[in-house]
Protein backbone atom coordinates (compact mmCIF):
# COMPACT_ATOMS: atom_id res chain seq x y z
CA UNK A 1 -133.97 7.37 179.86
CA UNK A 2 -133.95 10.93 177.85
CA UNK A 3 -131.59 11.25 175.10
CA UNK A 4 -129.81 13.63 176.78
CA UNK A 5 -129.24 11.40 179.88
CA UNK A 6 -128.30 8.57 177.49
CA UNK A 7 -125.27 11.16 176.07
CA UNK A 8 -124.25 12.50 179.33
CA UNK A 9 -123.36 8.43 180.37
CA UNK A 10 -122.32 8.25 176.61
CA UNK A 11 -119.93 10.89 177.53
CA UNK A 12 -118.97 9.79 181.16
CA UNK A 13 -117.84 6.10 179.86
CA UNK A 14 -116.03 7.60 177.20
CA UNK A 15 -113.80 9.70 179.52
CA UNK A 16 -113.30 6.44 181.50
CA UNK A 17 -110.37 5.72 178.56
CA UNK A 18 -107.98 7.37 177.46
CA UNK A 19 -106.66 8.44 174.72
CA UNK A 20 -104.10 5.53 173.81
CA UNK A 21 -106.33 3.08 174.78
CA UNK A 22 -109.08 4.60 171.93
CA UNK A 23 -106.48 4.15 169.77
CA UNK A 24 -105.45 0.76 170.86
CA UNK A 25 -108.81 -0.67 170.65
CA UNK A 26 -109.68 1.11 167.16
CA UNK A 27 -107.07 -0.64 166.35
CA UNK A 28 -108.02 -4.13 167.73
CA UNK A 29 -111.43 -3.74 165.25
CA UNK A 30 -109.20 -2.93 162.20
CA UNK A 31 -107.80 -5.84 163.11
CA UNK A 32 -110.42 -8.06 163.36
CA UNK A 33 -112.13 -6.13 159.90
CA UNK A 34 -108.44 -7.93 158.53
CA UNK A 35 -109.16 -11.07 159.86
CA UNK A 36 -112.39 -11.39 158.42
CA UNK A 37 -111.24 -10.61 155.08
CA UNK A 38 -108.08 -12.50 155.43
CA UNK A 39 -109.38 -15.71 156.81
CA UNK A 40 -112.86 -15.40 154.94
CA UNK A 41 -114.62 -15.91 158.38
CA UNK A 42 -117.40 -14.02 159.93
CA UNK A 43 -116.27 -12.76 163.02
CA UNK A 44 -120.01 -10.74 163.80
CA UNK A 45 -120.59 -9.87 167.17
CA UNK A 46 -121.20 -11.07 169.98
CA UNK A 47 -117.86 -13.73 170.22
CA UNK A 48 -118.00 -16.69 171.15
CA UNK A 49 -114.95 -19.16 172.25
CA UNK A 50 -114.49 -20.10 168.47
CA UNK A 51 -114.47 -16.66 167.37
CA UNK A 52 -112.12 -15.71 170.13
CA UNK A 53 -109.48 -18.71 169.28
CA UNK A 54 -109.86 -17.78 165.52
CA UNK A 55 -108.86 -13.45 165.82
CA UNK A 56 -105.89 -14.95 168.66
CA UNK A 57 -104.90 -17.06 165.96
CA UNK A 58 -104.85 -14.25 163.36
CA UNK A 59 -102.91 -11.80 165.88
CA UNK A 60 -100.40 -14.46 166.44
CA UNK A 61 -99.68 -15.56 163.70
CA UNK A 62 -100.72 -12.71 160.48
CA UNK A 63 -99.52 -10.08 162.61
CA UNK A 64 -97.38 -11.48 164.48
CA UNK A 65 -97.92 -9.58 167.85
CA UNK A 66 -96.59 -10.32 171.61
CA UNK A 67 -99.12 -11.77 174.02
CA UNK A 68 -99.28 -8.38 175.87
CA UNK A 69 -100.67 -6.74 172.50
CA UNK A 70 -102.99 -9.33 171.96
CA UNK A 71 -104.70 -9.11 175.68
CA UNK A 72 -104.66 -5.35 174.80
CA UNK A 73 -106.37 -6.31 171.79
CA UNK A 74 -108.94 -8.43 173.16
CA UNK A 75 -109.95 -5.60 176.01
CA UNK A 76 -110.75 -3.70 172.56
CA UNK A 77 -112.72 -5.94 171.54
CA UNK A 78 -114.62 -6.29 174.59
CA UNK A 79 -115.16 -2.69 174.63
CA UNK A 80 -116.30 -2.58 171.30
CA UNK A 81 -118.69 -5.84 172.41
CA UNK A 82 -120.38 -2.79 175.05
CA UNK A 83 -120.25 -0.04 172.75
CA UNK A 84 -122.71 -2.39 170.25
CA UNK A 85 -124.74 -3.41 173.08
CA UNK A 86 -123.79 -6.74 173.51
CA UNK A 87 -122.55 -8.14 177.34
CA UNK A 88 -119.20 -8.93 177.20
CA UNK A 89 -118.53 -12.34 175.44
CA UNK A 90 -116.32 -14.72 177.60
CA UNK A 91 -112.97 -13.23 175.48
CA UNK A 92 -111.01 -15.02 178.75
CA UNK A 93 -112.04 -18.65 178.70
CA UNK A 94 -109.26 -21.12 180.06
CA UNK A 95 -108.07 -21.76 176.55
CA UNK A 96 -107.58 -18.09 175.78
CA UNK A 97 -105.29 -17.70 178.54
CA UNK A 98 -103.42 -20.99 178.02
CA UNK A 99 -102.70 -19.95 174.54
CA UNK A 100 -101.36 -16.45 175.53
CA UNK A 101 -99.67 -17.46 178.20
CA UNK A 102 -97.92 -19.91 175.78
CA UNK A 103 -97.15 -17.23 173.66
CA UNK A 104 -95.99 -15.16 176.29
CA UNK A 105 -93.69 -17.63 177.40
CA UNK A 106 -92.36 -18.37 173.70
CA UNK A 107 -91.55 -15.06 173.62
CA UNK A 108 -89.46 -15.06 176.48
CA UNK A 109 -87.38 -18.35 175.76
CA UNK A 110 -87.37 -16.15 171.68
CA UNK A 111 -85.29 -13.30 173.02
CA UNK A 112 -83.16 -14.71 175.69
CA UNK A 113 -81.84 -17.16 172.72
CA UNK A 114 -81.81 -13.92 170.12
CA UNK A 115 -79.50 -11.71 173.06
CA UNK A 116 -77.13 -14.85 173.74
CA UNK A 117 -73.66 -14.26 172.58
CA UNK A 118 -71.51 -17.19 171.90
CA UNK A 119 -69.80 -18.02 174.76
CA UNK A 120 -66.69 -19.80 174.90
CA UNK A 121 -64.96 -21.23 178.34
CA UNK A 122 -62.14 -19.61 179.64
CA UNK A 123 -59.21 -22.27 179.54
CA UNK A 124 -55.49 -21.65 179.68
CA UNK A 125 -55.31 -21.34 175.92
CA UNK A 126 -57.99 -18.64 176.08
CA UNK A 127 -55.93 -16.59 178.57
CA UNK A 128 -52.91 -16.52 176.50
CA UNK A 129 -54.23 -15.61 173.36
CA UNK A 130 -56.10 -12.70 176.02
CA UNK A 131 -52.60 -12.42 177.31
CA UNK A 132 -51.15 -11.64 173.50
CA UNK A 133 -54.02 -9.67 172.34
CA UNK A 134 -53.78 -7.63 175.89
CA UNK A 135 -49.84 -7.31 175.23
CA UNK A 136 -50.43 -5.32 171.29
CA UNK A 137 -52.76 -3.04 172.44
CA UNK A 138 -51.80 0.44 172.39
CA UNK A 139 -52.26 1.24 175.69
CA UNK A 140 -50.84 2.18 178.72
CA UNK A 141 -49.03 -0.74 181.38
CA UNK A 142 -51.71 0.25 184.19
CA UNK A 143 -54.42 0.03 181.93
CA UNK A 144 -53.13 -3.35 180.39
CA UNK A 145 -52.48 -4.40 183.83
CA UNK A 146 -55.79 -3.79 184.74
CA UNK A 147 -57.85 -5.64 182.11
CA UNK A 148 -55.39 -8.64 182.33
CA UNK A 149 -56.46 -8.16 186.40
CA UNK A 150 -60.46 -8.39 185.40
């Protein structure tokens, strides 16, 4: 293949992105450059499953990131597996996607207990103090009338 052929595919799978998903992935090998130093590991390419399991582990838990971001993540560091010349590694072994599923779904059960109010049950004494707090407000009878109704 001719150098020149070689850039215009160069070119072609480069406009196959776009633009947030460069940065997204540049991102992703900062990341794992952070890792390596962090962890004093060698995360050379290509991955394999240990590899994988140890930059998760740093995403999840150095940077703290949502399971989304770390998938994202990990299709930049697939990318960056092709733009080295190396097949893409197995990045999605049945581990990988047990552990971000589990994350996924910690996340979930994480904000529905972070948006829950305390909630109290609505017994008699509860609708008369309603009933008093209702009566001082300084509105008018149809509007008091009408939140005592709801």
């Amino acid at each position: 293949m001719s150098e020149n052929e070689a850039q215009l595919l160069s070119d072609m799978a480069n406009m196959g992105l776009s633009g947030s998903s460069h940065k997204v992935y540049q991102t992703a090998i900062n990341h794992l450059k952070r890792c390596e130093i962090q962890k004093d590991i060698n995360l050379s390419l290509p991955f394999d499953v240990s590899k994988t399991i140890q930059y998760i582990n740093y995403l999840l838990h150095a940077r703290n990131v949502k399971a989304n971001t770390c998938e994202k993540y990990l299709s930049g560091i697939r990318m960056y597996h092709l733009a080295m010349g190396f097949d893409a590694p197995a990045l999605r072994p049945a581990i990988v996607t047990l552990l971000l599923r589990g994350r996924e779904n910690h996340d979930d059960m994480q904000s529905k207990l972070d948006n829950k109010g305390k909630r109290i049950a609505v017994t008699v004494p509860v609708m008369k103090l309603l009933k008093r707090r209702i009566r001082k407000m300084e509105w008018s009878e149809a509007r008091k009338r009408l939140v005592w109704a709801v």
